[in-house]
N, C-alpha and C. Protein backbone atom coordinates (compact mmCIF):
# COMPACT_ATOMS: atom_id res chain seq x y z
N UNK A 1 160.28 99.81 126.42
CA UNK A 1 159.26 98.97 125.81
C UNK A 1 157.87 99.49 126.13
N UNK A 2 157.61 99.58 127.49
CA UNK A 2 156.46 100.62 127.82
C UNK A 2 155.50 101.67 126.93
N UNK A 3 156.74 102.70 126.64
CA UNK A 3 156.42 103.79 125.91
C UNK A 3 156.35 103.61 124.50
N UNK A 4 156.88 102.59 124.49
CA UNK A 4 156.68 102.06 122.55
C UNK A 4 155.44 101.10 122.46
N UNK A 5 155.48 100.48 123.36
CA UNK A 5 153.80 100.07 123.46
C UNK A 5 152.59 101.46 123.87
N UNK A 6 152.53 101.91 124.37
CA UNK A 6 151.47 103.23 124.51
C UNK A 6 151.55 103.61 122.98
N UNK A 7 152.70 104.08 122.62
CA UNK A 7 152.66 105.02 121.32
C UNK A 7 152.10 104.28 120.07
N UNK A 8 152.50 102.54 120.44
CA UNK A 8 151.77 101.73 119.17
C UNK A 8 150.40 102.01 119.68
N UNK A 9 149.61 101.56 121.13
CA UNK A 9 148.27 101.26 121.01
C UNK A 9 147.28 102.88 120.75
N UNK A 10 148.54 104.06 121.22
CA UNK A 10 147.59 105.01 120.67
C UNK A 10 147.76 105.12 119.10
N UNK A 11 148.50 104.90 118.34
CA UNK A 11 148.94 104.61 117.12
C UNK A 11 147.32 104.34 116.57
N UNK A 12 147.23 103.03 116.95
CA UNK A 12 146.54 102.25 116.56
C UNK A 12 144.91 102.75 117.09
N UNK A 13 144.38 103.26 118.62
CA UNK A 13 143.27 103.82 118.06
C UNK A 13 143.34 104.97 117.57
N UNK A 14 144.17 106.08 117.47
CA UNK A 14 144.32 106.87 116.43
C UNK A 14 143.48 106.62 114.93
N UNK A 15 143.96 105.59 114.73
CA UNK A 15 143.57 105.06 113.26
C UNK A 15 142.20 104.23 113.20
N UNK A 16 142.13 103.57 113.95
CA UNK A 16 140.55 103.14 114.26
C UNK A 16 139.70 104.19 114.54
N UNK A 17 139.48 105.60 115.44
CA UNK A 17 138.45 106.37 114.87
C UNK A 17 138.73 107.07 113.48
N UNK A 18 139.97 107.10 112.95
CA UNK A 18 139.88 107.58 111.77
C UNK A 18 138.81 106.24 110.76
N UNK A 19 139.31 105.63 111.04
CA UNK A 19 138.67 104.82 109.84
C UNK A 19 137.06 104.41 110.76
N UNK A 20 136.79 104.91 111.37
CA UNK A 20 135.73 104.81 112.12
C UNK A 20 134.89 106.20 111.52
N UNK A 21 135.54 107.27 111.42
CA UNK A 21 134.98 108.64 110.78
C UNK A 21 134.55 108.43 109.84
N UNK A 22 135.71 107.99 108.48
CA UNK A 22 135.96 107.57 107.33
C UNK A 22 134.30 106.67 107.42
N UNK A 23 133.45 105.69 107.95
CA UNK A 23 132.93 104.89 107.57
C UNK A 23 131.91 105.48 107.87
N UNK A 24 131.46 106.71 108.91
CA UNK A 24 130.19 107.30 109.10
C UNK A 24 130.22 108.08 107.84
N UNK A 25 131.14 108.54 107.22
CA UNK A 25 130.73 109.82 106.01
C UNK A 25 130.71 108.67 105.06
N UNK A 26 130.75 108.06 104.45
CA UNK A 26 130.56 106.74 103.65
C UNK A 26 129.16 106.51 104.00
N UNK A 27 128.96 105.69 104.92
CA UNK A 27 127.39 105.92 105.31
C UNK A 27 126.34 107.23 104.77
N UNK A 28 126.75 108.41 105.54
CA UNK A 28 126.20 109.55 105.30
C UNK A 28 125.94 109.77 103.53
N UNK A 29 127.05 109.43 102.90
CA UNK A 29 126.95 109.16 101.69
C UNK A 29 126.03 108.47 100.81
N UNK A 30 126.04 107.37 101.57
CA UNK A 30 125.62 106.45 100.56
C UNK A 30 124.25 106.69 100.87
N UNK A 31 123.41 107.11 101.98
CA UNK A 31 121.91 107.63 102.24
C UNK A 31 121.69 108.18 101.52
N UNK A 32 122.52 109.37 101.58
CA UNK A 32 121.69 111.18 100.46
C UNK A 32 121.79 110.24 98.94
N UNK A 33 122.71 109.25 98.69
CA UNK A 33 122.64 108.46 97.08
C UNK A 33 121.68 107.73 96.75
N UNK A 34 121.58 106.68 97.94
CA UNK A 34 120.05 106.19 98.04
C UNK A 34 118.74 107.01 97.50
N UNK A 35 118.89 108.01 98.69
CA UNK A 35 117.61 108.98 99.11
C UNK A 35 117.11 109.92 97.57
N UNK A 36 118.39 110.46 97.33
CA UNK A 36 118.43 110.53 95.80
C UNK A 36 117.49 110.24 94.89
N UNK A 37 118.06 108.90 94.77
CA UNK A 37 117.54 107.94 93.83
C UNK A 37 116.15 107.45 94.14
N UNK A 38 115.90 107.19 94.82
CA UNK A 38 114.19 107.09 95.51
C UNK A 38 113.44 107.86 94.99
N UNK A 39 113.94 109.01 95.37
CA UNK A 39 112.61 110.39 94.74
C UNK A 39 112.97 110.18 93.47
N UNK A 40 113.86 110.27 92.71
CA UNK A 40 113.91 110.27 91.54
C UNK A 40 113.20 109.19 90.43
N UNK A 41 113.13 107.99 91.26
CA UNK A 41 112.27 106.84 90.85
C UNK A 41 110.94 107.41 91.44
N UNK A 42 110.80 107.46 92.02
CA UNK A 42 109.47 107.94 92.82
C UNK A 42 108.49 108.99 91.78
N UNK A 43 109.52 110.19 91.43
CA UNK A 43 109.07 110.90 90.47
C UNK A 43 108.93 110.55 89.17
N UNK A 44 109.88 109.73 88.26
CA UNK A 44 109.58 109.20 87.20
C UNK A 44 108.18 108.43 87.29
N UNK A 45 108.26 108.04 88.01
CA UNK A 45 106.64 106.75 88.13
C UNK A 45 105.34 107.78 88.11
N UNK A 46 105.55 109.11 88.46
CA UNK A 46 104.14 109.46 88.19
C UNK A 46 102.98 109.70 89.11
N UNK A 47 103.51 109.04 90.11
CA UNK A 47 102.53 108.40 91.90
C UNK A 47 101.93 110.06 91.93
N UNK A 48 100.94 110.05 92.40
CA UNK A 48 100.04 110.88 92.81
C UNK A 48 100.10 111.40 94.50
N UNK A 49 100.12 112.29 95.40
CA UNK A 49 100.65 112.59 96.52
C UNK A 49 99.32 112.01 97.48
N UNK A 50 99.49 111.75 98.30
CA UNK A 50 98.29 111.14 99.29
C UNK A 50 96.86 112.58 99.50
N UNK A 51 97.64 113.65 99.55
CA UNK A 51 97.20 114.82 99.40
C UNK A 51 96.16 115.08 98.41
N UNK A 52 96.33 114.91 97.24
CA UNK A 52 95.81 114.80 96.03
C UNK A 52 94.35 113.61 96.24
N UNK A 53 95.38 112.18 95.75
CA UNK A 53 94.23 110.93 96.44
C UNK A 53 92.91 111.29 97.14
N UNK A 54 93.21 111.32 98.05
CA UNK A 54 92.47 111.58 99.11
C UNK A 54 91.49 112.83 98.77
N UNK A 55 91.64 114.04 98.05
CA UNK A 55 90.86 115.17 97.28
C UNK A 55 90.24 114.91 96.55
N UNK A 56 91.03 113.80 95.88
CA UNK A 56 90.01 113.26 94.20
C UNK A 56 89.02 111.83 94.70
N UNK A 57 89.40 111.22 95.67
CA UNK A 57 88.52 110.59 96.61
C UNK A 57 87.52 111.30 96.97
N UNK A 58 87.07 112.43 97.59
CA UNK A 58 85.97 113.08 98.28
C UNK A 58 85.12 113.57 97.07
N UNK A 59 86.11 114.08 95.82
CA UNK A 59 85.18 114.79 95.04
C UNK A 59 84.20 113.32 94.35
N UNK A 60 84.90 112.06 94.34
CA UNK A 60 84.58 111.33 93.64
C UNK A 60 82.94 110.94 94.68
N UNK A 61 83.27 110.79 96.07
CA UNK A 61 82.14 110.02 96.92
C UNK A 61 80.92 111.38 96.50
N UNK A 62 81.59 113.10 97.20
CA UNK A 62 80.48 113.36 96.80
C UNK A 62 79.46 113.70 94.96
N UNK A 63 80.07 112.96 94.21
CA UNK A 63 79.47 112.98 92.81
C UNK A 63 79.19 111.23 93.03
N UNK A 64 79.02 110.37 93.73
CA UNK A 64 78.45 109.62 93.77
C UNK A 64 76.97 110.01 94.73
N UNK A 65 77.16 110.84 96.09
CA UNK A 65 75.87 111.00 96.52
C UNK A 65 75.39 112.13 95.77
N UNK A 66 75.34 112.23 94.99
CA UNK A 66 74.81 113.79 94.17
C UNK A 66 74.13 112.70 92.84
N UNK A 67 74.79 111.89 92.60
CA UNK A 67 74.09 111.21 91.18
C UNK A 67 72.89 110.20 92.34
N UNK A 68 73.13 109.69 92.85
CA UNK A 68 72.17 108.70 94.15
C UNK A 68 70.48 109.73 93.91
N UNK A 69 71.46 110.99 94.46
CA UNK A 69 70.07 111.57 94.95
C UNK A 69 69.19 112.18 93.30
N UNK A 70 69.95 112.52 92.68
CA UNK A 70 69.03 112.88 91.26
C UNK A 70 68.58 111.66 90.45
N UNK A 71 68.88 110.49 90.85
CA UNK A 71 68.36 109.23 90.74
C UNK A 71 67.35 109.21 91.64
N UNK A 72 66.96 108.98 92.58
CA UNK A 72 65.81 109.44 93.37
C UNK A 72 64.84 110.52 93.21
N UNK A 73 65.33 111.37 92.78
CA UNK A 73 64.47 112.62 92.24
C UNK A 73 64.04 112.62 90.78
N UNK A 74 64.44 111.93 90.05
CA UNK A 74 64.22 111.05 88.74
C UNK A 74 63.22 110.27 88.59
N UNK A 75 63.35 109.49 89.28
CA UNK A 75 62.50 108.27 90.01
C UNK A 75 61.02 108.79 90.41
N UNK A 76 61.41 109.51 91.62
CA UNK A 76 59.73 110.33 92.08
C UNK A 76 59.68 111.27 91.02
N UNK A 77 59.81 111.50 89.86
CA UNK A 77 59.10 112.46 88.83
C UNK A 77 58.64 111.59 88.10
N UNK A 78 59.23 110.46 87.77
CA UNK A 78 58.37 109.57 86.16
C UNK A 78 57.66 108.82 86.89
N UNK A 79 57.23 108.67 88.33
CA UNK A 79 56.66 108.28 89.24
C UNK A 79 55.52 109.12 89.01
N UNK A 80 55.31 110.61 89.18
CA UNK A 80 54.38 111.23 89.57
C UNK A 80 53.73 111.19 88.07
N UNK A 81 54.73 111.67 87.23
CA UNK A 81 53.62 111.84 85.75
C UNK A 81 53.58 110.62 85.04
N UNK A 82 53.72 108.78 85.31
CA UNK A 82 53.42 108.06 85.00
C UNK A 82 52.13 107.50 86.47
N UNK A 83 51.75 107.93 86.93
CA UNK A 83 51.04 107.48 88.37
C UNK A 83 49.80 108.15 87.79
């Protein structure tokens, strides 16, 4: 009875890390399907990279201080030949 009990309980975790394996590659699976699908939505949408943003941000601030200052220099000219 002994040895038929050992051979069931190794039996049995035998099969529990199998189906323990079995459920990490399932997992592993279902990420890269996820992960997949993310970028792929991600890319359909069009989104712009933070990289980018952030470039077209600077060019934008400095063409705001560049119009500021020829507004000022605008200013002191119809200043000088209306004065």
């Amino acid at each position: 009875m002994t040895q038929t009990s050992n051979r069931l309980f190794d039996e049995i975790g035998r099969l529990m890390n199998e189906a323990a394996g079995a459920a990490q590659g399932v997992k592993r699976e279902m990420d890269t399907v996820v992960r997949t699908q993310a970028e792929k939505i991600l890319r359909d949408l069009d989104l712009v990279k933070r990289e980018e943003f952030e470039a077209v941000k600077d060019m934008a601030r400095l063409a705001r201080e560049e119009n500021e200052a020829l507004k000022a220099r605008i200013a002191a000219l119809e200043a000088k030949l209306g004065g």
